[in-house]
PDB file of N, CA and C in Angstrom:
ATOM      1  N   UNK A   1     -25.255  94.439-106.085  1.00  0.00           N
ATOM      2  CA  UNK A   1     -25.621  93.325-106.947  1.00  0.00           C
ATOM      3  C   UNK A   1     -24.489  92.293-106.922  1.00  0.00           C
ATOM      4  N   UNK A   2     -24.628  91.372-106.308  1.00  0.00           N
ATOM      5  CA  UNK A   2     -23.670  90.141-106.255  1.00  0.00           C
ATOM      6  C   UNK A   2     -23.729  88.718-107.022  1.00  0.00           C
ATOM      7  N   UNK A   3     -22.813  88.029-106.850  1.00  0.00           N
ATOM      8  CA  UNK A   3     -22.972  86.674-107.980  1.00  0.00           C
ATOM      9  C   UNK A   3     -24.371  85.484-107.037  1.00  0.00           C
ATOM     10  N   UNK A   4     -25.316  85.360-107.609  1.00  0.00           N
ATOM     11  CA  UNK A   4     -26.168  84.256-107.071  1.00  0.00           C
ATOM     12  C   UNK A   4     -25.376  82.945-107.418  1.00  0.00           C
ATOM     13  N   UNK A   5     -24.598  82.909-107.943  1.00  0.00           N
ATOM     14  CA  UNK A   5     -24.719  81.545-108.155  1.00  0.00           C
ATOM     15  C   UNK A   5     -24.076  81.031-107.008  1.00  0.00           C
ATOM     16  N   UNK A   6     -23.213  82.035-105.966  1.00  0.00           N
ATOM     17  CA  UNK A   6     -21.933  81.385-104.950  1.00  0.00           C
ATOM     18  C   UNK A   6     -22.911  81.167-103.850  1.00  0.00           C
ATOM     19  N   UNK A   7     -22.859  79.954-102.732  1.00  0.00           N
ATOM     20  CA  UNK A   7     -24.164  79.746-101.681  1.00  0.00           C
ATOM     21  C   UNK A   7     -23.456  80.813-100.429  1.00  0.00           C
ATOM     22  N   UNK A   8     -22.536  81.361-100.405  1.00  0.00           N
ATOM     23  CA  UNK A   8     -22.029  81.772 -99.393  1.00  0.00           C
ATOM     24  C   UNK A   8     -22.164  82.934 -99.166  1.00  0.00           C
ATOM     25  N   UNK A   9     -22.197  83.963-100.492  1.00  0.00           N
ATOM     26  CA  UNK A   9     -23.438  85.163-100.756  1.00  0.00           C
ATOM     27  C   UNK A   9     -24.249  85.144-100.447  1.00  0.00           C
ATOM     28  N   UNK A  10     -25.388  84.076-100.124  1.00  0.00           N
ATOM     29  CA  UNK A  10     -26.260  84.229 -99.740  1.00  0.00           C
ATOM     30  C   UNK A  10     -27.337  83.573 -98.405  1.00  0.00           C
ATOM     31  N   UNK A  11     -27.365  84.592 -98.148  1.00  0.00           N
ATOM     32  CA  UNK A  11     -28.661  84.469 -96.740  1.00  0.00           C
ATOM     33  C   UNK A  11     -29.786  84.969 -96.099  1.00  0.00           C
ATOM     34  N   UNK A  12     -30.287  84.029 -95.300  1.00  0.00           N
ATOM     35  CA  UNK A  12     -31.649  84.164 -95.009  1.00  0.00           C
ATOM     36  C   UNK A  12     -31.680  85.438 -94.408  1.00  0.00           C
ATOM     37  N   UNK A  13     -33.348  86.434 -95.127  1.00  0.00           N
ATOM     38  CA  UNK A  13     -33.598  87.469 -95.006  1.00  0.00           C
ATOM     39  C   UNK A  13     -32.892  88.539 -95.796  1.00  0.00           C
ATOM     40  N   UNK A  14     -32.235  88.137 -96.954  1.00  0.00           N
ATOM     41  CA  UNK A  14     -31.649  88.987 -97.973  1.00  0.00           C
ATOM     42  C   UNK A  14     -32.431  89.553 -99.096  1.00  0.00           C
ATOM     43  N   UNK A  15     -32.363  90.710 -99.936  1.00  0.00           N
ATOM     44  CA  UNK A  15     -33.692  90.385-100.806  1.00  0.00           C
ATOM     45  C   UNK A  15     -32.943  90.820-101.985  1.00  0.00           C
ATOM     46  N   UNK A  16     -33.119  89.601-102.556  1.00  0.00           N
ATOM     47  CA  UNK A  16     -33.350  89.144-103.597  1.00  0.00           C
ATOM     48  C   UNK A  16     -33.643  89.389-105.100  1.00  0.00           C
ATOM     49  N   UNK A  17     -33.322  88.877-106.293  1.00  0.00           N
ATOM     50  CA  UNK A  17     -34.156  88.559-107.750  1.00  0.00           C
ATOM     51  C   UNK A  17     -34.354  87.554-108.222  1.00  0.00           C
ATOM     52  N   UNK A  18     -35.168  86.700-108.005  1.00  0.00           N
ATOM     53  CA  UNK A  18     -34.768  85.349-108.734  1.00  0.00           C
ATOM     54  C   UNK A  18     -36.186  85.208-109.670  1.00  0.00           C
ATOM     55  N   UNK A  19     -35.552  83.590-110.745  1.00  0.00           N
ATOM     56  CA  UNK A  19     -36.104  83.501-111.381  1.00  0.00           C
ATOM     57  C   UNK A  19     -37.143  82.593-111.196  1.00  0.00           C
ATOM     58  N   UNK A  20     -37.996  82.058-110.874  1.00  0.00           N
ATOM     59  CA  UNK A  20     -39.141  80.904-111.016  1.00  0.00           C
ATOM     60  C   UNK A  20     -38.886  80.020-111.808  1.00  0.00           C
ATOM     61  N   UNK A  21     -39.104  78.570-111.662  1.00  0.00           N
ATOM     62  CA  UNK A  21     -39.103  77.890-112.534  1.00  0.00           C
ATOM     63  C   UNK A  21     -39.758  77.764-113.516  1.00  0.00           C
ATOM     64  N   UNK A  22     -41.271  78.588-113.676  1.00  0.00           N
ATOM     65  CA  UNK A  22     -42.019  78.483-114.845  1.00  0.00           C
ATOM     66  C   UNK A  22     -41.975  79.764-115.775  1.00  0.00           C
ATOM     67  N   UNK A  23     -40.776  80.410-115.144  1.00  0.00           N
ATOM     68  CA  UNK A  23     -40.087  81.641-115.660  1.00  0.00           C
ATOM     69  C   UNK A  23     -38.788  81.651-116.495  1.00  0.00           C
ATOM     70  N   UNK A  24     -38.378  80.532-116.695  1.00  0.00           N
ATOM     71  CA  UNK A  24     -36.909  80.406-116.527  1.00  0.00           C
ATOM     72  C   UNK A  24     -36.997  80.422-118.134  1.00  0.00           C
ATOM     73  N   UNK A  25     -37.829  79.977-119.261  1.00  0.00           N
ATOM     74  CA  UNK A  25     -38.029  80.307-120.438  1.00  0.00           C
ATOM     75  C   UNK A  25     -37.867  81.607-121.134  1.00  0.00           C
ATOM     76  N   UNK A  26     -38.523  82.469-120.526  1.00  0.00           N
ATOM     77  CA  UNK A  26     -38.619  84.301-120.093  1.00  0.00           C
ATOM     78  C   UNK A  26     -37.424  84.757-119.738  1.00  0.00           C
ATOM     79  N   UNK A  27     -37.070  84.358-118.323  1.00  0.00           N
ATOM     80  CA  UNK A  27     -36.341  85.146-117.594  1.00  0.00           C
ATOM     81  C   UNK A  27     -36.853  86.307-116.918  1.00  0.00           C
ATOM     82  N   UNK A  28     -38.239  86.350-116.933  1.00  0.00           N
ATOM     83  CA  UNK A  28     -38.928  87.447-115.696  1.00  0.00           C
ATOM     84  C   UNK A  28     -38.591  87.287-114.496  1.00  0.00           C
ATOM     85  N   UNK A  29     -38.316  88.054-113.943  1.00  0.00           N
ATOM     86  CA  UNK A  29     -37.332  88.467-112.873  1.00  0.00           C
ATOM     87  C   UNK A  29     -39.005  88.856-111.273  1.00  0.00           C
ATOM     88  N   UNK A  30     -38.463  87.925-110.475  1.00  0.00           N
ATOM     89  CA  UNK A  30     -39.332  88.063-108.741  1.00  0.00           C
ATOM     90  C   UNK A  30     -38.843  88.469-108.123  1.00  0.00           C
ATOM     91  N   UNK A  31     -38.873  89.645-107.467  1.00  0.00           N
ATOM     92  CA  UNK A  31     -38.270  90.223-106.076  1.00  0.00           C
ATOM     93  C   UNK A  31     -39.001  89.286-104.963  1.00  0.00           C
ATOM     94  N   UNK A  32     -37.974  89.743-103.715  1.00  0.00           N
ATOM     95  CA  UNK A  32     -38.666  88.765-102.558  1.00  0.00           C
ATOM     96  C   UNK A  32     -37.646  88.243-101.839  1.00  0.00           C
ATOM     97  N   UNK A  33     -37.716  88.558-100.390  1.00  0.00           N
ATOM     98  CA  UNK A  33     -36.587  87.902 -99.131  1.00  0.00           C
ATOM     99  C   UNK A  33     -36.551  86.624 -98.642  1.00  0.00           C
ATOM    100  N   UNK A  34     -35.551  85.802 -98.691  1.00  0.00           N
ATOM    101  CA  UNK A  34     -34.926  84.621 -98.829  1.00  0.00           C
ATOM    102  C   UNK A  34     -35.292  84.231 -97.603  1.00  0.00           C
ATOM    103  N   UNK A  35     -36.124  83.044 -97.456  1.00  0.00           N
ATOM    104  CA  UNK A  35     -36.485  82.491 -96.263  1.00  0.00           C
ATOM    105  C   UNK A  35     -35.354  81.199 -95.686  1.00  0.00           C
ATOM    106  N   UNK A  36     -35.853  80.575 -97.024  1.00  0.00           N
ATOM    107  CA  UNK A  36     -34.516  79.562 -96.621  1.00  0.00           C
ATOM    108  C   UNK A  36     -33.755  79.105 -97.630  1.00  0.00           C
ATOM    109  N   UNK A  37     -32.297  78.558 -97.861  1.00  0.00           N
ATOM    110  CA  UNK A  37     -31.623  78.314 -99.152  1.00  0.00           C
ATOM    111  C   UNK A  37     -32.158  76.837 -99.196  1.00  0.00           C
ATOM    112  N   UNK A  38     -32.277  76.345-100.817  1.00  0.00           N
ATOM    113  CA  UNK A  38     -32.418  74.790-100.425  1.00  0.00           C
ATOM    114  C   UNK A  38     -31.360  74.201-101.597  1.00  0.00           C
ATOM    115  N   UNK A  39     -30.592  74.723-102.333  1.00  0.00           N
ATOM    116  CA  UNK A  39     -29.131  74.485-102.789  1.00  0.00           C
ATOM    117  C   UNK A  39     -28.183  73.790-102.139  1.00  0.00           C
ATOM    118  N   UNK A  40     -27.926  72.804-102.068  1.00  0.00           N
ATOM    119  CA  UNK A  40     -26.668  72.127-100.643  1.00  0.00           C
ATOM    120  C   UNK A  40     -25.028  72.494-101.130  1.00  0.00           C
ATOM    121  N   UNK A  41     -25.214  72.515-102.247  1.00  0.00           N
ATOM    122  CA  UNK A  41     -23.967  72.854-102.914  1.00  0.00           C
ATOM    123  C   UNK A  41     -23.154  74.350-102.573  1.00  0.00           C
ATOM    124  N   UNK A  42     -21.856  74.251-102.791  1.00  0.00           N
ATOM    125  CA  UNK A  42     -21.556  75.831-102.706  1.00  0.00           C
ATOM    126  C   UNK A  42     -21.566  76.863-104.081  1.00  0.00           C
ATOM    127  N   UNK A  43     -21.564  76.270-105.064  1.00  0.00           N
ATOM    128  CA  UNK A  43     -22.017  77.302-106.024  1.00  0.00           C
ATOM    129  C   UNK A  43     -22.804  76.335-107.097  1.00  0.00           C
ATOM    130  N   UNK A  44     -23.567  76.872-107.652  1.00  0.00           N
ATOM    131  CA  UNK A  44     -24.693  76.476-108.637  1.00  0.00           C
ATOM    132  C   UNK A  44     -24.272  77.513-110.042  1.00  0.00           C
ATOM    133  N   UNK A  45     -24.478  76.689-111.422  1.00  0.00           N
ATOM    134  CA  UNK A  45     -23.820  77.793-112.398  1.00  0.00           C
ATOM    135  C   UNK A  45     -25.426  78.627-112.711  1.00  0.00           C
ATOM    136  N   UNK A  46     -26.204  78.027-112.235  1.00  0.00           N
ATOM    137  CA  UNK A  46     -27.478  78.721-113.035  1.00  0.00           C
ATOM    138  C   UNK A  46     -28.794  79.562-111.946  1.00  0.00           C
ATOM    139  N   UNK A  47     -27.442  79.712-110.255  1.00  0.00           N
ATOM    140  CA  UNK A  47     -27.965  80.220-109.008  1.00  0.00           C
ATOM    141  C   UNK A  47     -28.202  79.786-107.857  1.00  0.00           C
ATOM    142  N   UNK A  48     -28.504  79.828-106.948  1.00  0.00           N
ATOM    143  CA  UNK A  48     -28.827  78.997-106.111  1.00  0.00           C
ATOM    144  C   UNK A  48     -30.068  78.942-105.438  1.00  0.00           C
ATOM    145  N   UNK A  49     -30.634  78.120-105.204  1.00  0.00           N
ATOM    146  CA  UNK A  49     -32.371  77.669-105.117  1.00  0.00           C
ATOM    147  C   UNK A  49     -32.823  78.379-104.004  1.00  0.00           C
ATOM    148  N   UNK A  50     -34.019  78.934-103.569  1.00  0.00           N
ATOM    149  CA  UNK A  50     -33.643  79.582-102.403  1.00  0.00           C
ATOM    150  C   UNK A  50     -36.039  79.032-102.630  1.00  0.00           C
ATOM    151  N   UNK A  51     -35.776  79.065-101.518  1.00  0.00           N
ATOM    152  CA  UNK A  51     -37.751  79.243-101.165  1.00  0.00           C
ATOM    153  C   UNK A  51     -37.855  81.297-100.575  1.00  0.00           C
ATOM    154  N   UNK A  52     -38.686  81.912-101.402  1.00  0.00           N
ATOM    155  CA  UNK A  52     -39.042  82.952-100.047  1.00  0.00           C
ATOM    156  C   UNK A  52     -39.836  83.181 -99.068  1.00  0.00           C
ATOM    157  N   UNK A  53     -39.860  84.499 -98.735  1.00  0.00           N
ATOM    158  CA  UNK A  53     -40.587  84.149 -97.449  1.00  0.00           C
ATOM    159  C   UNK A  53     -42.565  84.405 -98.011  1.00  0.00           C
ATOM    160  N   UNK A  54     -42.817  84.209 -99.232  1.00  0.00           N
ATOM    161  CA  UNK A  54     -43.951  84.276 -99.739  1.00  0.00           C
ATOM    162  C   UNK A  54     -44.114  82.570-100.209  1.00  0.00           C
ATOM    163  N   UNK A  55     -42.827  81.728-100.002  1.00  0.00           N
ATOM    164  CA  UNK A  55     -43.425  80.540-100.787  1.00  0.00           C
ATOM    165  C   UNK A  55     -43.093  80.162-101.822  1.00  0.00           C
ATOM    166  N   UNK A  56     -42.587  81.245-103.033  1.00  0.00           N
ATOM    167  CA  UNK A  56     -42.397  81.052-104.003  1.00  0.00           C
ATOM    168  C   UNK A  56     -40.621  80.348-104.186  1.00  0.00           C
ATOM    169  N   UNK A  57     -40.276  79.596-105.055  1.00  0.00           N
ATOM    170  CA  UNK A  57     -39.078  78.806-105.152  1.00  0.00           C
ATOM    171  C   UNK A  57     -38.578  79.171-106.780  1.00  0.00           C
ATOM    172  N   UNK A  58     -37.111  79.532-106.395  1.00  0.00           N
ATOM    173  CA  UNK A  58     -36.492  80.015-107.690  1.00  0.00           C
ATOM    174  C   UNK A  58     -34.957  80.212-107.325  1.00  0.00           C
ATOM    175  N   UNK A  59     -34.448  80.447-108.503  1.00  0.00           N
ATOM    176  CA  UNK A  59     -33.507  80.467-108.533  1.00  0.00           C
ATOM    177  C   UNK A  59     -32.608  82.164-108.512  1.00  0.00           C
ATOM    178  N   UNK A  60     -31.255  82.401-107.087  1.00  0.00           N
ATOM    179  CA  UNK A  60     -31.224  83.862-107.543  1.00  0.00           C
ATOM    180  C   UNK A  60     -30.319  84.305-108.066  1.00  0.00           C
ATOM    181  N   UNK A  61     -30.483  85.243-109.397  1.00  0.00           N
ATOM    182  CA  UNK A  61     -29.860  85.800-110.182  1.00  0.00           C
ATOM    183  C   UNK A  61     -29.458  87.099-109.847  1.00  0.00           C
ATOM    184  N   UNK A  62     -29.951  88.563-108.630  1.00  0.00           N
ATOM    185  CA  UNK A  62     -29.171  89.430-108.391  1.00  0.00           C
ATOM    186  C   UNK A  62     -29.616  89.469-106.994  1.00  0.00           C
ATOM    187  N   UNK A  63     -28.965  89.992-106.327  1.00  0.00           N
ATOM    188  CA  UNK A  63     -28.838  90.099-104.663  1.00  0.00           C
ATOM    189  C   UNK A  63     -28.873  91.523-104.135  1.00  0.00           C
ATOM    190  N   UNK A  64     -29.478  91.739-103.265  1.00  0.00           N
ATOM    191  CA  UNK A  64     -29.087  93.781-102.838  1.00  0.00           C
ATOM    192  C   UNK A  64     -28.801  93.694-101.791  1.00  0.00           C
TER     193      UNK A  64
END
C-alpha cells in the first residue's frame, strides 16, 4: 500500500483503489488497473487522476 498522491508511484497497469468523482462525498473505494495517468503534476494532495483500463476516472488513494 503506497502514497497515491506521489505521480512517480504510479504506473500504467498497476492496480489500484481509487476514488470516483461522484464518490468522493462517500469515499467508496474502486478497484481497477491504471490505464493511463492524467495528473501532469508530480504529487497531488488529494491523489493522482488516473483513467482505468474499464474507463472509469478517479482519483488513487491505495496502490498494491
Amino acid at each position: 500500500m503506497n502514497n497515491g498522491s506521489i505521480r512517480a508511484n504510479i504506473k500504467e497497469g498497476l492496480s489500484v483503489r481509487i476514488v470516483l468523482k461522484q464518490d468522493q462525498r462517500t469515499g467508496k473505494i474502486t478497484r481497477g488497473v491504471v490505464r493511463r495517468i492524467l495528473t501532469s503534476s508530480s504529487t497531488h494532495p488529494h491523489g493522482i487522476k488516473v483513467q482505468l483500463t474499464d474507463g472509469q476516472v478517479g482519483r488513487v488513494k491505495e496502490i498494491y
